[in-house]
C-alpha atoms as a PDB file:
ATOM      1  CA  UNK A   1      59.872  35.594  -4.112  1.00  0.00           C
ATOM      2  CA  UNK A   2      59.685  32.317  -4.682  1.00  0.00           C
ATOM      3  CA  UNK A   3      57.214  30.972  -2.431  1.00  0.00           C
ATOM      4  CA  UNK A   4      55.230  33.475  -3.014  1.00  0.00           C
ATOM      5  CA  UNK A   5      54.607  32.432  -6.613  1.00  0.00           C
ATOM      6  CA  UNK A   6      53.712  29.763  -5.272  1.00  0.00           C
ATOM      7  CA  UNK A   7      51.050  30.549  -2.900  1.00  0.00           C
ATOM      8  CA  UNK A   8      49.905  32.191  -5.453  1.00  0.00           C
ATOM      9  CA  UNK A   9      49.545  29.889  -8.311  1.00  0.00           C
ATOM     10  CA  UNK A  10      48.402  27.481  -5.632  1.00  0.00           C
ATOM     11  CA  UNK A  11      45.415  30.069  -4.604  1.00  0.00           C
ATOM     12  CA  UNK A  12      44.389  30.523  -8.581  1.00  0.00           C
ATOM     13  CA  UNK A  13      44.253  26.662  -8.756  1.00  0.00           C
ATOM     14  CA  UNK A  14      41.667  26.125  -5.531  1.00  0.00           C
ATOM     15  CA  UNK A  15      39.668  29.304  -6.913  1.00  0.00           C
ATOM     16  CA  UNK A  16      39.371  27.732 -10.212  1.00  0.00           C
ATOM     17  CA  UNK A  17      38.648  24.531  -8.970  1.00  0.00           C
ATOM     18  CA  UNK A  18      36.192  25.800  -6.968  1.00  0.00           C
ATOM     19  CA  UNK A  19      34.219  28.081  -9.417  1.00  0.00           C
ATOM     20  CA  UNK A  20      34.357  24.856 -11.686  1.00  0.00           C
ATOM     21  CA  UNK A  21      32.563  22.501  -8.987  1.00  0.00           C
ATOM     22  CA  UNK A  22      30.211  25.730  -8.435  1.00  0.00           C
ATOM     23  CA  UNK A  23      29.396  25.583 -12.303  1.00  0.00           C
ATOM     24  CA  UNK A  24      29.000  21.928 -12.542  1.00  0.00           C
ATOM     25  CA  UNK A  25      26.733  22.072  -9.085  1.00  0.00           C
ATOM     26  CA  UNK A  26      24.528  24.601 -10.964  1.00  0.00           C
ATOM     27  CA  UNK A  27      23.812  22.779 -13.865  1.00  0.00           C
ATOM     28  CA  UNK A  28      22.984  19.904 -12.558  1.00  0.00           C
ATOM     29  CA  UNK A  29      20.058  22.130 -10.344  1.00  0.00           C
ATOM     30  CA  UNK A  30      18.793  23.702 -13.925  1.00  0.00           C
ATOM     31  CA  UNK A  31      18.832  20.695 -15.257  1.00  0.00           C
ATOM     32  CA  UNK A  32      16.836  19.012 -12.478  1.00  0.00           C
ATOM     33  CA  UNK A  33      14.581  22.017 -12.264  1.00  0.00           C
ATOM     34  CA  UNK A  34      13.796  21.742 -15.957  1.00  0.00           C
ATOM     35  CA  UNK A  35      12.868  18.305 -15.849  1.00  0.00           C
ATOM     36  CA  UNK A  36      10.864  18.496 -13.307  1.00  0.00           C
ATOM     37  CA  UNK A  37       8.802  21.858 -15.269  1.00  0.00           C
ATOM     38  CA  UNK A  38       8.287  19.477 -18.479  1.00  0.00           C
ATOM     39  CA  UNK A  39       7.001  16.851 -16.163  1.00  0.00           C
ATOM     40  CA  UNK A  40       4.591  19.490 -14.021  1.00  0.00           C
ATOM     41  CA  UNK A  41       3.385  20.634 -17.580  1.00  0.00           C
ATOM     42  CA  UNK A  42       2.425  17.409 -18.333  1.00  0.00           C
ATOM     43  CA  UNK A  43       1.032  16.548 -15.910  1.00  0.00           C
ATOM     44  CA  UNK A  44      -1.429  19.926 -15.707  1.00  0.00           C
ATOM     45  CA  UNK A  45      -1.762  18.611 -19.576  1.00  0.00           C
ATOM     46  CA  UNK A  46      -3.302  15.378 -18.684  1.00  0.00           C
ATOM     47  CA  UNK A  47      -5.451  17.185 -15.794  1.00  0.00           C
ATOM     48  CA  UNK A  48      -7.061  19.724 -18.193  1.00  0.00           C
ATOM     49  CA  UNK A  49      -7.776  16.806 -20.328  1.00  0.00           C
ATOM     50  CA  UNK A  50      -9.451  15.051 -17.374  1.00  0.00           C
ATOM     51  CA  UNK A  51     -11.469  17.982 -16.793  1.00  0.00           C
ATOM     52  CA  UNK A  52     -12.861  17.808 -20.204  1.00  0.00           C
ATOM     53  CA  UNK A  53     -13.618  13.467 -20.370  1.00  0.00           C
ATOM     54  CA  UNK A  54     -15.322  14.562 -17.058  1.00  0.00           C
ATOM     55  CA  UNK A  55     -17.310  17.145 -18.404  1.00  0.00           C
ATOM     56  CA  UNK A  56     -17.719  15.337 -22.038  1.00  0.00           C
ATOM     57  CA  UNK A  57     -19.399  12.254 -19.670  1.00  0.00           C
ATOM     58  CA  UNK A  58     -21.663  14.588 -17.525  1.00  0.00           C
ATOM     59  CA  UNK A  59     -22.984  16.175 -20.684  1.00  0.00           C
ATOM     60  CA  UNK A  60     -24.065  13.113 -22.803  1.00  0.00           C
ATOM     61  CA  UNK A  61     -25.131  11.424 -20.198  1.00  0.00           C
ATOM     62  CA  UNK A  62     -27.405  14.359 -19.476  1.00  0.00           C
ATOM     63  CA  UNK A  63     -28.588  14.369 -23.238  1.00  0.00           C
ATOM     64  CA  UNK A  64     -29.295  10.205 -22.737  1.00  0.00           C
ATOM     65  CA  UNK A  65     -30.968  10.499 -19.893  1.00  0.00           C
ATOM     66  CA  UNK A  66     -33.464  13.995 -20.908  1.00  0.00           C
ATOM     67  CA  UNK A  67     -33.790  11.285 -24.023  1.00  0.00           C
ATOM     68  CA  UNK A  68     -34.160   8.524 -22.427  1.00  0.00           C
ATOM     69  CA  UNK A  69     -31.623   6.353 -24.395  1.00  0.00           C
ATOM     70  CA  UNK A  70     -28.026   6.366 -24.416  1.00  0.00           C
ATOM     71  CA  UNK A  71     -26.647   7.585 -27.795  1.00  0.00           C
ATOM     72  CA  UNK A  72     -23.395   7.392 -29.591  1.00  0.00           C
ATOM     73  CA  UNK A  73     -22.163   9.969 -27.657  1.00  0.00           C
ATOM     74  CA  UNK A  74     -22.716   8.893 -25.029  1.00  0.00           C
ATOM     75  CA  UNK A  75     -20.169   5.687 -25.833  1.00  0.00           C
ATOM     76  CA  UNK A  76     -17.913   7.857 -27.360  1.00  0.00           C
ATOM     77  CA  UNK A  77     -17.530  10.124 -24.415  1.00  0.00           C
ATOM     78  CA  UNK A  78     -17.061   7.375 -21.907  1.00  0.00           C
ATOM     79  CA  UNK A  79     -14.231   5.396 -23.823  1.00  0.00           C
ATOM     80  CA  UNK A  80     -12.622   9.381 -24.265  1.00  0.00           C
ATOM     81  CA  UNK A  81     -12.713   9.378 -20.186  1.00  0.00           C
ATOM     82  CA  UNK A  82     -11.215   5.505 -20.088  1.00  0.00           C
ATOM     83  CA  UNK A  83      -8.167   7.020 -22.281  1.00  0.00           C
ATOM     84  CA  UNK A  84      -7.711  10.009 -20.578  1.00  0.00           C
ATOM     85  CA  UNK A  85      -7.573   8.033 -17.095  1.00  0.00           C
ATOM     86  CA  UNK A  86      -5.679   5.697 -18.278  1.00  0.00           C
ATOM     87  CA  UNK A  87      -2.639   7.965 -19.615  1.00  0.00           C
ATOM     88  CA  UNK A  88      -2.480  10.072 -16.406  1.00  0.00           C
ATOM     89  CA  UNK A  89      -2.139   6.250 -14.370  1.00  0.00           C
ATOM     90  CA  UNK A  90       0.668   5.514 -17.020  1.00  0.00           C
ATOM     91  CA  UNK A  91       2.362   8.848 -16.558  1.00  0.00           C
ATOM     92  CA  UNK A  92       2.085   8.994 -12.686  1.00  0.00           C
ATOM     93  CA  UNK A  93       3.111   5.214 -12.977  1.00  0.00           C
ATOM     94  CA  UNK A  94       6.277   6.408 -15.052  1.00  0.00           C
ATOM     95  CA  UNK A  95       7.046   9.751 -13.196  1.00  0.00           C
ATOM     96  CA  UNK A  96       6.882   7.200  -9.867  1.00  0.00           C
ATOM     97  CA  UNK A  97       9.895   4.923 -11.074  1.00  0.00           C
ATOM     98  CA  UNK A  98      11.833   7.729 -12.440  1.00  0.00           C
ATOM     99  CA  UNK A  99      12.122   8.923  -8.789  1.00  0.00           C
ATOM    100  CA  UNK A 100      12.916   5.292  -7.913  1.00  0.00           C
ATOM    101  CA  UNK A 101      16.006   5.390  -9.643  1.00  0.00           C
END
Protein backbone atom coordinates (compact mmCIF):
# COMPACT_ATOMS: atom_id res chain seq x y z
CA UNK A 1 0.00 0.00 0.00
CA UNK A 2 2.74 1.84 0.48
CA UNK A 3 4.32 2.26 -2.73
CA UNK A 4 1.45 2.82 -4.15
CA UNK A 5 0.96 6.13 -2.35
CA UNK A 6 3.72 6.80 -3.65
CA UNK A 7 3.37 6.38 -7.26
CA UNK A 8 0.72 8.18 -6.74
CA UNK A 9 1.69 11.32 -5.08
CA UNK A 10 4.66 11.09 -7.41
CA UNK A 11 2.11 11.08 -10.61
CA UNK A 12 0.04 14.28 -9.02
CA UNK A 13 3.47 16.05 -8.70
CA UNK A 14 4.65 15.53 -12.66
CA UNK A 15 0.87 16.38 -13.65
CA UNK A 16 1.03 19.51 -11.74
CA UNK A 17 4.27 20.36 -12.80
CA UNK A 18 3.39 19.89 -16.06
CA UNK A 19 0.03 21.84 -16.31
CA UNK A 20 2.16 24.65 -14.54
CA UNK A 21 4.96 24.77 -17.40
CA UNK A 22 1.78 24.46 -19.86
CA UNK A 23 0.33 27.70 -18.12
CA UNK A 24 3.50 29.59 -17.98
CA UNK A 25 4.21 28.44 -21.89
CA UNK A 26 0.80 30.03 -22.69
CA UNK A 27 1.26 33.22 -21.33
CA UNK A 28 4.20 33.95 -22.54
CA UNK A 29 2.43 33.22 -26.38
CA UNK A 30 -0.56 35.83 -25.32
CA UNK A 31 1.70 37.96 -24.22
CA UNK A 32 3.88 37.87 -27.35
CA UNK A 33 0.79 37.83 -29.50
CA UNK A 34 -0.47 40.99 -27.84
CA UNK A 35 2.53 42.85 -28.35
CA UNK A 36 2.91 42.17 -31.50
CA UNK A 37 -1.26 43.39 -32.20
CA UNK A 38 -0.37 46.91 -30.44
CA UNK A 39 2.63 47.11 -32.65
CA UNK A 40 0.56 45.95 -36.08
CA UNK A 41 -2.02 48.69 -34.94
CA UNK A 42 0.45 51.09 -34.97
CA UNK A 43 1.87 50.56 -37.47
CA UNK A 44 -1.60 50.50 -39.82
CA UNK A 45 -1.89 53.93 -37.60
CA UNK A 46 1.09 55.53 -39.09
CA UNK A 47 0.10 54.03 -42.70
CA UNK A 48 -3.40 55.63 -42.71
CA UNK A 49 -1.66 58.73 -41.72
CA UNK A 50 0.71 58.35 -44.70
CA UNK A 51 -2.13 57.95 -46.89
CA UNK A 52 -3.49 61.22 -45.88
CA UNK A 53 0.26 63.54 -46.01
CA UNK A 54 0.16 61.78 -49.47
CA UNK A 55 -3.07 62.85 -50.43
CA UNK A 56 -2.83 66.36 -48.37
CA UNK A 57 0.52 66.94 -50.89
CA UNK A 58 -1.24 65.82 -54.17
CA UNK A 59 -4.10 68.17 -53.41
CA UNK A 60 -2.29 71.53 -52.71
CA UNK A 61 0.00 71.02 -55.00
CA UNK A 62 -2.83 70.66 -57.48
CA UNK A 63 -4.45 73.98 -56.11
CA UNK A 64 -0.61 75.74 -56.62
CA UNK A 65 -0.15 74.61 -59.70
CA UNK A 66 -4.18 75.37 -61.34
CA UNK A 67 -2.92 78.84 -59.46
CA UNK A 68 0.11 79.06 -60.50
CA UNK A 69 1.85 79.83 -57.12
CA UNK A 70 2.51 77.72 -54.28
CA UNK A 71 0.42 78.78 -51.23
CA UNK A 72 0.55 78.21 -47.55
CA UNK A 73 -0.86 75.09 -47.98
CA UNK A 74 0.99 74.01 -49.93
CA UNK A 75 4.09 74.37 -47.17
CA UNK A 76 1.98 73.23 -44.64
CA UNK A 77 1.07 70.03 -46.33
CA UNK A 78 4.59 69.11 -47.27
CA UNK A 79 6.22 69.59 -43.71
CA UNK A 80 2.73 67.34 -42.50
CA UNK A 81 4.22 64.54 -45.07
CA UNK A 82 8.06 65.16 -43.63
CA UNK A 83 6.46 64.29 -40.02
CA UNK A 84 4.45 61.62 -40.95
CA UNK A 85 7.55 59.90 -42.81
CA UNK A 86 9.60 60.56 -40.40
CA UNK A 87 7.62 58.79 -37.38
CA UNK A 88 6.91 55.60 -39.39
CA UNK A 89 11.21 55.52 -40.05
CA UNK A 90 11.43 56.02 -36.16
CA UNK A 91 8.89 53.35 -35.39
CA UNK A 92 10.13 50.74 -37.99
CA UNK A 93 13.66 51.88 -36.68
CA UNK A 94 12.41 50.99 -33.02
CA UNK A 95 10.19 47.88 -33.83
CA UNK A 96 13.71 46.68 -35.79
CA UNK A 97 15.91 46.67 -32.49
CA UNK A 98 13.22 45.36 -30.36
CA UNK A 99 13.53 42.15 -32.47
CA UNK A 100 17.30 42.54 -32.08
CA UNK A 101 17.16 41.89 -28.60
Amino acid sequence: MKVELDITMLLGGISVLFSAAVGLLVWRLQRAIERREKARTAHMVLIVKGIGAAISLGEACAIAQRDGKPNGATQKALEYAQDVKHAQKDFLTEQGVQKLF
